[in-house]
C-alpha atoms as a PDB file:
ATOM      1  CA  UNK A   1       0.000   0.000   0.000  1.00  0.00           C
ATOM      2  CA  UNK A   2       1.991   3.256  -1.453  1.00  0.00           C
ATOM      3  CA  UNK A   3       1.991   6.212   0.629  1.00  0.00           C
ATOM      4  CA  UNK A   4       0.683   9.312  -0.337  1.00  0.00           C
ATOM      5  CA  UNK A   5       2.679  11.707  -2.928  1.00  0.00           C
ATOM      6  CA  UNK A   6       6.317  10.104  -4.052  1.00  0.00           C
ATOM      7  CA  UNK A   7       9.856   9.374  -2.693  1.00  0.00           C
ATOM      8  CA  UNK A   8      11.143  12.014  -4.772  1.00  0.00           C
ATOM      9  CA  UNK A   9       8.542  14.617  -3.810  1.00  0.00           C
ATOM     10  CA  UNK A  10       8.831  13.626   0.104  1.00  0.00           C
ATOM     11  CA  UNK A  11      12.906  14.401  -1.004  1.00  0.00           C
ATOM     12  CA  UNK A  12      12.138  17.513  -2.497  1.00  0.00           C
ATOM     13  CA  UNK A  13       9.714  18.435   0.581  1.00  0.00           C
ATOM     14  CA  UNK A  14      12.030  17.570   3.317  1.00  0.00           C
ATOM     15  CA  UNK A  15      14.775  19.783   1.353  1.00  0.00           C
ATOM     16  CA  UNK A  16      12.528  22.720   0.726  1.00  0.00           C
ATOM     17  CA  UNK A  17      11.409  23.241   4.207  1.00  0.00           C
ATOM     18  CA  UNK A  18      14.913  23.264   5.387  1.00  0.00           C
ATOM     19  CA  UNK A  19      14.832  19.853   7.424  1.00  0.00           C
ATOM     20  CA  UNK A  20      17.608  17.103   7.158  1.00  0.00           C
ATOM     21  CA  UNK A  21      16.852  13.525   5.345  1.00  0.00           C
ATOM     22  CA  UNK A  22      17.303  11.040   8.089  1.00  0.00           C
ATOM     23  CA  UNK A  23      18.358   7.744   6.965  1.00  0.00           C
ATOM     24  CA  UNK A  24      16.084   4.854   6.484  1.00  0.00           C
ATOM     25  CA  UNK A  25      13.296   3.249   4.276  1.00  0.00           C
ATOM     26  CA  UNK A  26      11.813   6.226   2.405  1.00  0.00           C
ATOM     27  CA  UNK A  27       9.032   4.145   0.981  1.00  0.00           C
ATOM     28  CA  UNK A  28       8.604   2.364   4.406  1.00  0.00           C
ATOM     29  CA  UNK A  29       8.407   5.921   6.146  1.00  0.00           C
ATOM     30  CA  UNK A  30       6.060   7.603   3.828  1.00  0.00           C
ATOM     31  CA  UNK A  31       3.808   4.508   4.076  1.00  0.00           C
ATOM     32  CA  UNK A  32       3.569   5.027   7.617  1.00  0.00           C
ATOM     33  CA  UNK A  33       3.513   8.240   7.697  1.00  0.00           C
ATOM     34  CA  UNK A  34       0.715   8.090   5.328  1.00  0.00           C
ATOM     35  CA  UNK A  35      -1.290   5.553   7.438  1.00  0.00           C
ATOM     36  CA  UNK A  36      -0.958   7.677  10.674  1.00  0.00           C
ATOM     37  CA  UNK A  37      -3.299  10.488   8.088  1.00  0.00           C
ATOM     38  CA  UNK A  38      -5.113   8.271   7.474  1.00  0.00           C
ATOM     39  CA  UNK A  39      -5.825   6.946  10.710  1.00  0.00           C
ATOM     40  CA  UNK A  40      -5.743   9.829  12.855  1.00  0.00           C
ATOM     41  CA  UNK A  41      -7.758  12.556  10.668  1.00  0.00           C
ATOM     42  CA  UNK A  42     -10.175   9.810   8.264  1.00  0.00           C
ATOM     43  CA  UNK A  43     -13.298  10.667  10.473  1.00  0.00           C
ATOM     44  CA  UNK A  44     -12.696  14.600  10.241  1.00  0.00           C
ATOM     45  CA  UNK A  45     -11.991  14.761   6.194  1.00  0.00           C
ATOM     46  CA  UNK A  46     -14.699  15.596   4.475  1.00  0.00           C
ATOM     47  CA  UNK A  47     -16.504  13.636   1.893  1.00  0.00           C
ATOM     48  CA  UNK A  48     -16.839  10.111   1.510  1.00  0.00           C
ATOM     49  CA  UNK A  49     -14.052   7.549  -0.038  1.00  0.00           C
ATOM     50  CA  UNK A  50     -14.303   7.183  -4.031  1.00  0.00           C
ATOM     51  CA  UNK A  51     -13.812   3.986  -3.484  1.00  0.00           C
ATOM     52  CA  UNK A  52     -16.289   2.982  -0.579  1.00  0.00           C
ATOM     53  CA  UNK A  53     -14.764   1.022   2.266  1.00  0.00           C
ATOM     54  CA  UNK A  54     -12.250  -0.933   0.400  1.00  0.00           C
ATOM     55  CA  UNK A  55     -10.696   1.916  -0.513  1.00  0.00           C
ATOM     56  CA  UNK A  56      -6.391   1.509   0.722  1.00  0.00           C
ATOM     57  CA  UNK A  57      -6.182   5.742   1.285  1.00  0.00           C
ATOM     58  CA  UNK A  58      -8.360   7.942   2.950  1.00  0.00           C
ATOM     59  CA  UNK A  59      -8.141   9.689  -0.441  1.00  0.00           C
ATOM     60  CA  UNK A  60      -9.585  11.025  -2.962  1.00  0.00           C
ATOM     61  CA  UNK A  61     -12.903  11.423  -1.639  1.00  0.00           C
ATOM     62  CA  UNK A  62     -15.707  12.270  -3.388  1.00  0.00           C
ATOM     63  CA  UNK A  63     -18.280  15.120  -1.961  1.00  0.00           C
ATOM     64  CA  UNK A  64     -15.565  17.463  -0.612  1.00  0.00           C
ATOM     65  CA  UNK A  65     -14.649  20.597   0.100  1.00  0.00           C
ATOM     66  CA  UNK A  66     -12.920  22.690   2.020  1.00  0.00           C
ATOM     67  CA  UNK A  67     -13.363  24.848   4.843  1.00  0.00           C
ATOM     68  CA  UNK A  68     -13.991  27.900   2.902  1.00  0.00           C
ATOM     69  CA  UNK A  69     -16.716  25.931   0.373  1.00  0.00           C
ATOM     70  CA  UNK A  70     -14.456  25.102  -2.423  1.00  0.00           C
ATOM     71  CA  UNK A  71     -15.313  22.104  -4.137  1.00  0.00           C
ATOM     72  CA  UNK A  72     -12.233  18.883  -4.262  1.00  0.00           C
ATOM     73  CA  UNK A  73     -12.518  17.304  -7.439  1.00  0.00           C
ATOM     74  CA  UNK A  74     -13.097  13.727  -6.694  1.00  0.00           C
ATOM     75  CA  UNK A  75      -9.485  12.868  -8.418  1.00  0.00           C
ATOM     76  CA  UNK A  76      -7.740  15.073  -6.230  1.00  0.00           C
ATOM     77  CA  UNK A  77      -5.653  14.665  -3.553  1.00  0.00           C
ATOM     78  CA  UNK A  78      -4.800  17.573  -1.750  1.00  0.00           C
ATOM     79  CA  UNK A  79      -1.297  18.814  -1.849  1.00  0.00           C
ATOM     80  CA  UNK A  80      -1.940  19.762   1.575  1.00  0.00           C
ATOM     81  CA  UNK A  81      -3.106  16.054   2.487  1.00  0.00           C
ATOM     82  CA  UNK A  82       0.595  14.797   0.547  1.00  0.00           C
ATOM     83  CA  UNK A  83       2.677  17.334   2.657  1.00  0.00           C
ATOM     84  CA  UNK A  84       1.353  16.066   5.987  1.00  0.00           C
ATOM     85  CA  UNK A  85       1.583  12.469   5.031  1.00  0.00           C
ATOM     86  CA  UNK A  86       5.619  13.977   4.402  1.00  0.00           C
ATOM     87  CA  UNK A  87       5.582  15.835   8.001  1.00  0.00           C
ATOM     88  CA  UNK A  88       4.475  11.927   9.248  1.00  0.00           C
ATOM     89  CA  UNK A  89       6.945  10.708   7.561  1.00  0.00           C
ATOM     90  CA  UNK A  90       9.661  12.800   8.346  1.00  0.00           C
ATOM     91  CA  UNK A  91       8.354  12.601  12.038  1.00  0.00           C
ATOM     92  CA  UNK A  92       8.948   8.377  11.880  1.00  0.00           C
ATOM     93  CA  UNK A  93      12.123   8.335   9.929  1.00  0.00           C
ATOM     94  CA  UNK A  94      13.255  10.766  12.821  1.00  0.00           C
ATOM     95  CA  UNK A  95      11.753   8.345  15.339  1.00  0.00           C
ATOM     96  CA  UNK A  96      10.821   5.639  14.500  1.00  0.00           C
ATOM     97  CA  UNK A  97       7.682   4.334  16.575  1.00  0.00           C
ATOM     98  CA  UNK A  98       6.601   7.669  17.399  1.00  0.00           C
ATOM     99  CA  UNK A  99       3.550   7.701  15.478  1.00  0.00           C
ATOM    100  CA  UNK A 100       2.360   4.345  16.834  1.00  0.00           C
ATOM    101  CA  UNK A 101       2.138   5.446  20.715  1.00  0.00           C
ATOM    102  CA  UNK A 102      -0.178   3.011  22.543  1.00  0.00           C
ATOM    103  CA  UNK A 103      -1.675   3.847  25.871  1.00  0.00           C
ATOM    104  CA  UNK A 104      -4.017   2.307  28.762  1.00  0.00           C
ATOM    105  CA  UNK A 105      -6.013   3.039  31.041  1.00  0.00           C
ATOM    106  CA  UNK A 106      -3.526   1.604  33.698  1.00  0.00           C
ATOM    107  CA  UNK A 107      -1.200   3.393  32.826  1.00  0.00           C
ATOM    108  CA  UNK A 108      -2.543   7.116  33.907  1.00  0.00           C
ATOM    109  CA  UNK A 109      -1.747   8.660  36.647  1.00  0.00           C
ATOM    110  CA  UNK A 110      -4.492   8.864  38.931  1.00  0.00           C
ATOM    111  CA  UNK A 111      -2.375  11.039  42.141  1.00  0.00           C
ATOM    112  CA  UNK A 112       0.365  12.217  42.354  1.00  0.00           C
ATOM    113  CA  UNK A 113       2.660  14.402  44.793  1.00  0.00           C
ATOM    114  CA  UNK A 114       5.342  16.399  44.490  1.00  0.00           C
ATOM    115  CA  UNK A 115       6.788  18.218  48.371  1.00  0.00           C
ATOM    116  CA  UNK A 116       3.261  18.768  50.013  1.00  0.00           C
ATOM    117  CA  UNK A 117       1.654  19.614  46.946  1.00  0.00           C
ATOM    118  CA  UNK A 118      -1.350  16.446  46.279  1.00  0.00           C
ATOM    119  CA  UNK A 119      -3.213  16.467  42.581  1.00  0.00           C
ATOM    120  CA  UNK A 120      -5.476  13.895  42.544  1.00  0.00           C
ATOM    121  CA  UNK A 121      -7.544  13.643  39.058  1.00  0.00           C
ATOM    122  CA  UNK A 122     -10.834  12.765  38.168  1.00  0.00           C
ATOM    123  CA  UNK A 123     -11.654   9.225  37.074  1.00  0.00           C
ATOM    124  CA  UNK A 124     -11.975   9.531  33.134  1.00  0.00           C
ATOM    125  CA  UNK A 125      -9.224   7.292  32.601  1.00  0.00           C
ATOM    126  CA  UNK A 126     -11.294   5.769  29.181  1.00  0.00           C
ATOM    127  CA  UNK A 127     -11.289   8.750  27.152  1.00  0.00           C
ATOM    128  CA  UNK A 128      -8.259  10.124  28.404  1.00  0.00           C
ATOM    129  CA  UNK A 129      -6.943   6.871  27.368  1.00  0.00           C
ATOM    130  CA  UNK A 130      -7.892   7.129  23.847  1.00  0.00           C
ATOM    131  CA  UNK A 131      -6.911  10.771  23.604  1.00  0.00           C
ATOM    132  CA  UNK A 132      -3.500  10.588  24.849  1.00  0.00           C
ATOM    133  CA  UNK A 133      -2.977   7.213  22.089  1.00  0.00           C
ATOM    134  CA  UNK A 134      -3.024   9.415  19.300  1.00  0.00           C
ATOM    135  CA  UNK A 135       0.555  11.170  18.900  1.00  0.00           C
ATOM    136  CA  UNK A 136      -0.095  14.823  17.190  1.00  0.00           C
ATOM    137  CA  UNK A 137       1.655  17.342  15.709  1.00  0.00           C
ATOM    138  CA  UNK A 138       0.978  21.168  15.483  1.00  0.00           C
ATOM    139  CA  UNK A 139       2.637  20.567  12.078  1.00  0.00           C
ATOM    140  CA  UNK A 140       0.393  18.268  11.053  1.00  0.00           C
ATOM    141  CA  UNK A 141      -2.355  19.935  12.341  1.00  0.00           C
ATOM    142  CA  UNK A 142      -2.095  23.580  10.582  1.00  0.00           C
ATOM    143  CA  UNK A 143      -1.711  21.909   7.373  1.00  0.00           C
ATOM    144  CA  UNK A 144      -4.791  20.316   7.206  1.00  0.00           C
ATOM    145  CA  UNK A 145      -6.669  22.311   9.122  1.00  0.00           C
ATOM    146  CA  UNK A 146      -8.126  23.787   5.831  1.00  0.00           C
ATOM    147  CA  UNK A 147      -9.783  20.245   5.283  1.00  0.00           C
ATOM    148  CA  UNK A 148     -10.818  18.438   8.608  1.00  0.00           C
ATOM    149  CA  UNK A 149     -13.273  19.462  11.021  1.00  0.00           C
ATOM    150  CA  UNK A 150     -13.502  19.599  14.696  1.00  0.00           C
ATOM    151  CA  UNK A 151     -11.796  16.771  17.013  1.00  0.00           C
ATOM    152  CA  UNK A 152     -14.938  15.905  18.570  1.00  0.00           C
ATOM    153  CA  UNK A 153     -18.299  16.958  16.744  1.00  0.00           C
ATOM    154  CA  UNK A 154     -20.731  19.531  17.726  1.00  0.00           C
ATOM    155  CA  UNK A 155     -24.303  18.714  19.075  1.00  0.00           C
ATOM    156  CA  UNK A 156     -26.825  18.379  16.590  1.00  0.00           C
ATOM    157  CA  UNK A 157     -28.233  20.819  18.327  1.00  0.00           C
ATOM    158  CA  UNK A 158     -26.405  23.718  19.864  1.00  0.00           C
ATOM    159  CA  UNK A 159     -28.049  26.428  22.444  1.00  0.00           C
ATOM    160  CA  UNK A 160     -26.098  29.778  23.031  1.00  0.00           C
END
């Protein structure tokens, strides 16, 4: 399953933005990097697969747009999609493993003290769980932020 964009655009990315090519699988790297998109951001893209559920790649999608109402040709992938699969990327060549961060609920902290200072937090160890799994990056995150909606959705209905 390819990765999104190419090895010699991820090259020519990595160059451009003034970052240093770690060694490693390119192709491996992008893949991953490309399945962490994928994975992390599929439910806040908009549009549906082109492909239905079988589909290897989050995209293209058809029924999309962007943030600001333009239309995303169902054929499309959007460069801005391909440069965050390259941030991913760069992010696991870097370190590898640090896109695949796996937590538990055992593993919060519920107290803890420091001198005579006591925090003690509340018992929402399930979601916390399953927020704290997900590695992000602010990188990441500003250049898609043109195409995915909020983290968590709004109320179908909301009251101000």
């Amino acid at each position: 399953m390819p990765g999104y964009g190419s090895d010699d655009g991820f090259t020519a990315y990595v160059a451009a933005n003034g970052y240093t090519l770690p060694a490693g699988s390119i192709p491996a790297a992008r893949a991953r990097g490309s399945l962490y998109i994928d994975g992390a951001y599929h439910d806040r893209f908009p549009g549906r697969p082109t492909g239905g559920i079988d589909q290897e790649r989050a995209w293209p999608r058809a029924d999309a747009a962007d943030r600001y109402g333009n239309e995303i040709p169902p054929s499309v992938v959007p460069t801005r999609v391909i440069d965050a699969s390259y941030e991913a990327a760069l992010l696991e060549l870097t370190t590898p493993g640090s896109l695949s961060a796996v937590a538990s609920a055992s593993e919060q902290i519920k107290r803890l003290k420091a001198g005579s200072v006591e925090l003690e937090y509340a018992d929402n160890a399930s979601m916390s769980a399953v927020i704290g799994a997900i590695p992000m990056s602010t990188r990441i995150e500003g250049l898609l932020a043109p195409l995915i909606g909020p983290a968590t959705p709004l109320p179908a209905i909301l009251v101000v």
